[in-house]
PDB file of N, CA and C in Angstrom:
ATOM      1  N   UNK A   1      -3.371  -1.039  -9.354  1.00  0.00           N
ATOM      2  CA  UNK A   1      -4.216  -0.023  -8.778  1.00  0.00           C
ATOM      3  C   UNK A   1      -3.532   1.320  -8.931  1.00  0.00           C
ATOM      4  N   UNK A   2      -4.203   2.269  -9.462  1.00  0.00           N
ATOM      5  CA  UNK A   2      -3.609   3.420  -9.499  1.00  0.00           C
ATOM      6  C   UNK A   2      -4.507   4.275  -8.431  1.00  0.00           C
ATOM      7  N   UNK A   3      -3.690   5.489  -8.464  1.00  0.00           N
ATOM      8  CA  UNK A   3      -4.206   6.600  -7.181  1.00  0.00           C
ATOM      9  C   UNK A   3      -3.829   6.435  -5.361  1.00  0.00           C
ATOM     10  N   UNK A   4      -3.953   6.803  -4.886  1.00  0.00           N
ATOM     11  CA  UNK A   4      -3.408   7.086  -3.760  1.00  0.00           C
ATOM     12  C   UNK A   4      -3.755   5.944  -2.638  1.00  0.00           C
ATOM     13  N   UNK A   5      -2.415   5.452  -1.650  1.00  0.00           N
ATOM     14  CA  UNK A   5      -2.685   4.233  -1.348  1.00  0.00           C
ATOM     15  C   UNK A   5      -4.014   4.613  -0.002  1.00  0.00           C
ATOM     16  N   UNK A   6      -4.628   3.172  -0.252  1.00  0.00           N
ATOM     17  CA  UNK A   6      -5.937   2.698   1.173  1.00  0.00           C
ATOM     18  C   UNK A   6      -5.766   2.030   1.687  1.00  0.00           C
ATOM     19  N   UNK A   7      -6.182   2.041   2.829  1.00  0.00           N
ATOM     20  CA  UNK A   7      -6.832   0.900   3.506  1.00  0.00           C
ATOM     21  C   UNK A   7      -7.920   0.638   3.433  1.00  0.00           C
ATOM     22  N   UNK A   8      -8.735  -0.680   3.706  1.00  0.00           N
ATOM     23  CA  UNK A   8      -9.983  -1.127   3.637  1.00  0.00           C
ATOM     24  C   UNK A   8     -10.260  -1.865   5.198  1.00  0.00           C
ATOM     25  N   UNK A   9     -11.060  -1.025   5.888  1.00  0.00           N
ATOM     26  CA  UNK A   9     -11.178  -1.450   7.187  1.00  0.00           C
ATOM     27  C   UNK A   9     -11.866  -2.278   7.218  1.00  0.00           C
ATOM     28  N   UNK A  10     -12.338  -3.592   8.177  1.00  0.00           N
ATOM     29  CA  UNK A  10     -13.735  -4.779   8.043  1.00  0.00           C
ATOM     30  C   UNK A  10     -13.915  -4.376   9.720  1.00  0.00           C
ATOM     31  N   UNK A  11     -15.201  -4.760   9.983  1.00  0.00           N
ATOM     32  CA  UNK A  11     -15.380  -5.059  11.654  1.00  0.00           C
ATOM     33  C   UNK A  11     -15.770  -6.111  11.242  1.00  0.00           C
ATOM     34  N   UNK A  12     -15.539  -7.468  11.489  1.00  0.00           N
ATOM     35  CA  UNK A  12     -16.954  -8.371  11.257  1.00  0.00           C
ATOM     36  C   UNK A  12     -17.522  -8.491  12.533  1.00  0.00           C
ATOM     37  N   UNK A  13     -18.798  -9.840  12.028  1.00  0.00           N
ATOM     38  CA  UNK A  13     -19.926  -9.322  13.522  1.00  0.00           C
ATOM     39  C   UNK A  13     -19.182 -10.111  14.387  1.00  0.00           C
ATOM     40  N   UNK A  14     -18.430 -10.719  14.571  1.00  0.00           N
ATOM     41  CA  UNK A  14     -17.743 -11.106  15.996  1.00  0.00           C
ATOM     42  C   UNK A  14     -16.505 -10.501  16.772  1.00  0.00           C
ATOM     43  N   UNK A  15     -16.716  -9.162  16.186  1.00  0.00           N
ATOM     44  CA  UNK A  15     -16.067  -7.978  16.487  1.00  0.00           C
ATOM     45  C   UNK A  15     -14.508  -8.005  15.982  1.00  0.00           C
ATOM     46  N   UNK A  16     -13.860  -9.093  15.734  1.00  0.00           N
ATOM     47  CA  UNK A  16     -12.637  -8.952  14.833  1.00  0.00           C
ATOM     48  C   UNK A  16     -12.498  -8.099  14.035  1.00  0.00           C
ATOM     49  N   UNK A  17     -11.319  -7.090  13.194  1.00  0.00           N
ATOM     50  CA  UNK A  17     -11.726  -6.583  12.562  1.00  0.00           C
ATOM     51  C   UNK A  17     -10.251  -6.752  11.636  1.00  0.00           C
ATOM     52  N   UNK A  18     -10.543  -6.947  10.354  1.00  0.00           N
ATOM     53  CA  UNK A  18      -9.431  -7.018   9.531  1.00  0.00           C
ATOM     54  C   UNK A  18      -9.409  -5.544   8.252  1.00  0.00           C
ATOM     55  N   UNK A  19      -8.332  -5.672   7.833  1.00  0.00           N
ATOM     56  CA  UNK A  19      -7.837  -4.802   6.976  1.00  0.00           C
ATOM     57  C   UNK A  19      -6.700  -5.247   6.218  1.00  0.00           C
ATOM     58  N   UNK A  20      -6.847  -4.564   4.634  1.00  0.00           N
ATOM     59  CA  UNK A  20      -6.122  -4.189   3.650  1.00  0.00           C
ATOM     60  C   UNK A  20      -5.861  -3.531   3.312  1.00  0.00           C
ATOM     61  N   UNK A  21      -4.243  -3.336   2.690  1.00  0.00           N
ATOM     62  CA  UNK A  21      -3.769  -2.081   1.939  1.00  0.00           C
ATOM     63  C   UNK A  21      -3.745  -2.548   0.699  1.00  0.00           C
ATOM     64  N   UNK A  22      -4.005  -1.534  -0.241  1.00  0.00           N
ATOM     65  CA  UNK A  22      -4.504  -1.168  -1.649  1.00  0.00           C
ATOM     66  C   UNK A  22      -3.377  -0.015  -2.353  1.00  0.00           C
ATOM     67  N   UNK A  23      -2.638  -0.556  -2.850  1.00  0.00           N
ATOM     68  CA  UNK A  23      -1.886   0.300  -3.774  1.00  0.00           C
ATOM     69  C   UNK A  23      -0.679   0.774  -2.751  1.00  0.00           C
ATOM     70  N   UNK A  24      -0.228  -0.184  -2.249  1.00  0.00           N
ATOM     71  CA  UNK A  24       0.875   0.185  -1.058  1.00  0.00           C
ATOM     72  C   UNK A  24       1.886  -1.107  -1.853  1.00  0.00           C
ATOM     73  N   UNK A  25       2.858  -0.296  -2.233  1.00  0.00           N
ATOM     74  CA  UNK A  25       3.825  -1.015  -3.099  1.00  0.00           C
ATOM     75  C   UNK A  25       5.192  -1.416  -2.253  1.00  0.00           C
ATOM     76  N   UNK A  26       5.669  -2.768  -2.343  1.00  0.00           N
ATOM     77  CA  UNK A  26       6.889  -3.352  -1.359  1.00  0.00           C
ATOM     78  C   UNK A  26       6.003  -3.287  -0.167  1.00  0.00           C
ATOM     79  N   UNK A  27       7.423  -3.133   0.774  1.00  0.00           N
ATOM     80  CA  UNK A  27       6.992  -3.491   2.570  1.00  0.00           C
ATOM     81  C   UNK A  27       6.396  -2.248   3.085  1.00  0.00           C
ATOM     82  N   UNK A  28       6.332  -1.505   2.461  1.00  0.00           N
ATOM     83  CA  UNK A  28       5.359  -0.042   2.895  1.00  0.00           C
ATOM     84  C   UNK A  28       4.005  -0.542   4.315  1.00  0.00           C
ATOM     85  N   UNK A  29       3.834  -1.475   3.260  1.00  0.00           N
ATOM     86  CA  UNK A  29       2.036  -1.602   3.594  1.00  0.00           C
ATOM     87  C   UNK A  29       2.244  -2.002   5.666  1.00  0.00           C
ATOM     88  N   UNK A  30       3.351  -2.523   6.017  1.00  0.00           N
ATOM     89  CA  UNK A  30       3.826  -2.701   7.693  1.00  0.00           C
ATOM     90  C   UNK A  30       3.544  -1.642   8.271  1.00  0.00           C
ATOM     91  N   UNK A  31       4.007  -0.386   7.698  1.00  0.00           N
ATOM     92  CA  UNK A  31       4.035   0.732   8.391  1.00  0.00           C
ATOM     93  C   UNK A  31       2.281   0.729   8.801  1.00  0.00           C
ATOM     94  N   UNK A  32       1.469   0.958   7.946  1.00  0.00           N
ATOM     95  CA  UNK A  32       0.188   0.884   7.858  1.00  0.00           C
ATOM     96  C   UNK A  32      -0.299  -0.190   9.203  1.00  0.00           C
ATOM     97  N   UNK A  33       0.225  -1.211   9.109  1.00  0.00           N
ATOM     98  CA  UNK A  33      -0.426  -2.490  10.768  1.00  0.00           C
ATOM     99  C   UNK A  33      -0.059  -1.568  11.772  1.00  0.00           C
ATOM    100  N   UNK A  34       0.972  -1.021  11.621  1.00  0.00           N
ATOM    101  CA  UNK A  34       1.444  -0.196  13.039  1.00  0.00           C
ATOM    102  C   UNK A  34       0.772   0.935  13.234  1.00  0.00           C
ATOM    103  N   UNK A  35       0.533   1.451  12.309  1.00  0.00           N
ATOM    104  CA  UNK A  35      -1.019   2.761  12.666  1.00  0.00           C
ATOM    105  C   UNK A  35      -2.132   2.013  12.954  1.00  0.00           C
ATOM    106  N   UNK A  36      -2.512   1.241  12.816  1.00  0.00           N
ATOM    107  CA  UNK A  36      -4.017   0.818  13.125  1.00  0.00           C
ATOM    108  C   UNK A  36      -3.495  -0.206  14.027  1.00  0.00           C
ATOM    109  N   UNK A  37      -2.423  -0.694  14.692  1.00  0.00           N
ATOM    110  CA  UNK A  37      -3.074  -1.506  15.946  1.00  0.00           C
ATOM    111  C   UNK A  37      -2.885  -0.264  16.844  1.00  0.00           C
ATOM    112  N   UNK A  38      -2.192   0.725  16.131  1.00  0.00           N
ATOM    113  CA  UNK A  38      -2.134   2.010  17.570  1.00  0.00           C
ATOM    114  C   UNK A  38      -2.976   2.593  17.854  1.00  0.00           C
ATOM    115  N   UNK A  39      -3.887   2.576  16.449  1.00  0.00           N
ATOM    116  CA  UNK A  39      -5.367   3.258  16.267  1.00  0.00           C
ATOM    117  C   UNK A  39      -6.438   2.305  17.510  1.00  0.00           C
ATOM    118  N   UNK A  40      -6.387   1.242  16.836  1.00  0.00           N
ATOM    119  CA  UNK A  40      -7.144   0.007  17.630  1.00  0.00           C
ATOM    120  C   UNK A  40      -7.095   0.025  18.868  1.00  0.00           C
ATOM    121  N   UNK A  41      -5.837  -0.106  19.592  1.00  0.00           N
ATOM    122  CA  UNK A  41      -5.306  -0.502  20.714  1.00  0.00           C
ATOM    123  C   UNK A  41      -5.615  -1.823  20.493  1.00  0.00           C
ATOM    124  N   UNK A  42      -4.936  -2.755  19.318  1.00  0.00           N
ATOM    125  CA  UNK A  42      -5.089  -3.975  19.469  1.00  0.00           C
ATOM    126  C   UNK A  42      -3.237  -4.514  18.852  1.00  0.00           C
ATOM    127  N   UNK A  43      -3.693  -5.893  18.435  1.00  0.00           N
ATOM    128  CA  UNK A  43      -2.638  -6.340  17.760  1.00  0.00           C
ATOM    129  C   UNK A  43      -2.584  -6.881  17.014  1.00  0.00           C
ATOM    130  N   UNK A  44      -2.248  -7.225  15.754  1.00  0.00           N
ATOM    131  CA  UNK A  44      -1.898  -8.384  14.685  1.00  0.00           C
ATOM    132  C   UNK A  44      -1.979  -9.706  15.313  1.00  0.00           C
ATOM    133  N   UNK A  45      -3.092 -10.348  14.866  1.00  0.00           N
ATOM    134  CA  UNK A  45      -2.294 -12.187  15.061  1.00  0.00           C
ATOM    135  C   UNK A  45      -2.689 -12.715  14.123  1.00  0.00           C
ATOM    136  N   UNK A  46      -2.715 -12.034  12.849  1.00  0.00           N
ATOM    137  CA  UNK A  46      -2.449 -13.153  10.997  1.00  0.00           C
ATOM    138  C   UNK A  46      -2.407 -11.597  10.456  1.00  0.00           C
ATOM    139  N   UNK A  47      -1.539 -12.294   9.440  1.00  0.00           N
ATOM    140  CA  UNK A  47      -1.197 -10.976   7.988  1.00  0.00           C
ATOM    141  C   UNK A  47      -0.364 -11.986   6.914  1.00  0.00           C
ATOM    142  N   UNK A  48      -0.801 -11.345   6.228  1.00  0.00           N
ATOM    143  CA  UNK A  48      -0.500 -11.765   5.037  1.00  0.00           C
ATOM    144  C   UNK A  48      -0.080 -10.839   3.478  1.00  0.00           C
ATOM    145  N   UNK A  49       0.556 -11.266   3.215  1.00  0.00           N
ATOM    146  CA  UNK A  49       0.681 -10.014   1.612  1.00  0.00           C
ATOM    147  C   UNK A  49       0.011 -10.126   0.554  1.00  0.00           C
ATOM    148  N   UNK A  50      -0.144  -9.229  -0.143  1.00  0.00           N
ATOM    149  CA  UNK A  50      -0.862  -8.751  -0.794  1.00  0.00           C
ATOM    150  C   UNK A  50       0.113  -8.795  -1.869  1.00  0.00           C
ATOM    151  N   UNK A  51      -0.333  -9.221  -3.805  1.00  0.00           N
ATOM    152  CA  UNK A  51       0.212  -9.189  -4.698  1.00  0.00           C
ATOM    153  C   UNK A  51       1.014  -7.917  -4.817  1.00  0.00           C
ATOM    154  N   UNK A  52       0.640  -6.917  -4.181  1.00  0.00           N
ATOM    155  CA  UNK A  52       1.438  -5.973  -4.479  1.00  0.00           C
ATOM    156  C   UNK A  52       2.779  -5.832  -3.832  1.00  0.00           C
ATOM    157  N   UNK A  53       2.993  -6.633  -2.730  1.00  0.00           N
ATOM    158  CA  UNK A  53       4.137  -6.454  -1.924  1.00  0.00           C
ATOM    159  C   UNK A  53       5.632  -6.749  -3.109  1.00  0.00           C
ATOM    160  N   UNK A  54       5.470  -7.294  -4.083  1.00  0.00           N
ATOM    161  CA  UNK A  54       6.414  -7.748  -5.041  1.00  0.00           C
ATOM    162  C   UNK A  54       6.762  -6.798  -6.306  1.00  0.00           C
ATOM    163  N   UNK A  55       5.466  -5.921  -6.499  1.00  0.00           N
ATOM    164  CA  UNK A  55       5.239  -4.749  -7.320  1.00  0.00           C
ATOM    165  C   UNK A  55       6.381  -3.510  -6.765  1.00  0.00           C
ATOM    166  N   UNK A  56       6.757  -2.903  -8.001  1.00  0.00           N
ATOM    167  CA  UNK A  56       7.850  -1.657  -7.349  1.00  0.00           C
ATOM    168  C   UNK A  56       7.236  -0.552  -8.398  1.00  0.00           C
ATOM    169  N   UNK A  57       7.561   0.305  -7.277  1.00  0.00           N
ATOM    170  CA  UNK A  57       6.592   1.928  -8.311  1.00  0.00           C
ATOM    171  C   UNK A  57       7.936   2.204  -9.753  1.00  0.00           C
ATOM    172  N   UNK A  58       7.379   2.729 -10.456  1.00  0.00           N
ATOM    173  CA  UNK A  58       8.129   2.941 -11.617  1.00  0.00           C
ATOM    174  C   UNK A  58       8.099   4.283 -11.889  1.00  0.00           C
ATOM    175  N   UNK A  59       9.201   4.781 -12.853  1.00  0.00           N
ATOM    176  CA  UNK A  59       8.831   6.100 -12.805  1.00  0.00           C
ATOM    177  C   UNK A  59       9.787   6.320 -14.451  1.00  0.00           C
ATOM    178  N   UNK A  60       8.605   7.209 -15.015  1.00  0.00           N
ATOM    179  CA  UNK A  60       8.499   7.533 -16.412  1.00  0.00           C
ATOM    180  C   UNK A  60       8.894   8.879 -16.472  1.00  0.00           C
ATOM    181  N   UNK A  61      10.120   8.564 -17.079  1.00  0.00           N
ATOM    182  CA  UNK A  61      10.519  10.059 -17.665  1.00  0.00           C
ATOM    183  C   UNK A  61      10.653  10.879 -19.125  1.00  0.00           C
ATOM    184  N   UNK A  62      10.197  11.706 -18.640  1.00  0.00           N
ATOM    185  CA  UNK A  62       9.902  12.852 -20.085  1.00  0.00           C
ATOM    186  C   UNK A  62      10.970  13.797 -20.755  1.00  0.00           C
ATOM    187  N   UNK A  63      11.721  13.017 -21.071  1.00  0.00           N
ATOM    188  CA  UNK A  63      13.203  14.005 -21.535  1.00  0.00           C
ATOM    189  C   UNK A  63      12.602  14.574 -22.924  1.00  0.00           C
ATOM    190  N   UNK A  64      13.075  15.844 -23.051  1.00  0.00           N
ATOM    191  CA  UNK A  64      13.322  16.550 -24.075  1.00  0.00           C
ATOM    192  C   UNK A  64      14.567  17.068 -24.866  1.00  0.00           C
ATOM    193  N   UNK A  65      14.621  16.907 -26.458  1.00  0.00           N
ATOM    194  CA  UNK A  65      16.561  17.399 -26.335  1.00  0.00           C
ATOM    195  C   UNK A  65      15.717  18.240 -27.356  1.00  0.00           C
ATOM    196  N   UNK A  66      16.646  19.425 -27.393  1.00  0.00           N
ATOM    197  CA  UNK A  66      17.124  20.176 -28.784  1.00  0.00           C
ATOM    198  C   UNK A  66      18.120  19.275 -29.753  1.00  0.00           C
ATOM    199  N   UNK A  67      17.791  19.207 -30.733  1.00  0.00           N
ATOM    200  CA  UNK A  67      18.612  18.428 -31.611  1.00  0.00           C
ATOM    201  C   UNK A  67      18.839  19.072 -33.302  1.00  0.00           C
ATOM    202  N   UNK A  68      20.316  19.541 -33.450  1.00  0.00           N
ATOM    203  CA  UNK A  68      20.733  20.226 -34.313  1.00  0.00           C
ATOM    204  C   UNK A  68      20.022  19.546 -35.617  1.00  0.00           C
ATOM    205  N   UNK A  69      19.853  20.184 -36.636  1.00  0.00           N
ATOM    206  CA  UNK A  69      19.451  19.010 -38.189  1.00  0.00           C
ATOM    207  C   UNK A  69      20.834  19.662 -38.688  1.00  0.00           C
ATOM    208  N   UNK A  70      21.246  18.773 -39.841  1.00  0.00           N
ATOM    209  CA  UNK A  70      22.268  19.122 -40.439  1.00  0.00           C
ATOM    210  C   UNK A  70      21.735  19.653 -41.851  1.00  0.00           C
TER     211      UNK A  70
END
């Protein structure tokens, strides 16, 4: 997933309400349960990870040299 990380909120109709993070790479995505049960005023009782928890951001670099010709 590229672009900026989400969440995906659910209510279902028996008022539970679950959520996913989307493009939240490693253990990041914890921080995220702790805003929304604070949001909620509720608590976690199941979580689970997401393929991405194993994913690590990468980062591409653009070097430039001057390089003498002989």
């Amino acid at each position: 997933m590229t672009g900026r990380p989400r969440v995906v909120v659910t209510v279902n109709p028996d008022g539970t309400v679950s959520a996913e993070t989307q493009g939240v790479l490693g253990e990041g995505c914890l921080d995220y349960v702790a805003v929304l049960e604070e949001l909620l005023g509720a608590r976690t009782v199941r979580s689970a990870y997401t393929a991405d928890r194993d994913r690590v951001a990468t980062v591409v670099a653009d070097e430039q040299r001057d390089v003498d010709r002989a």
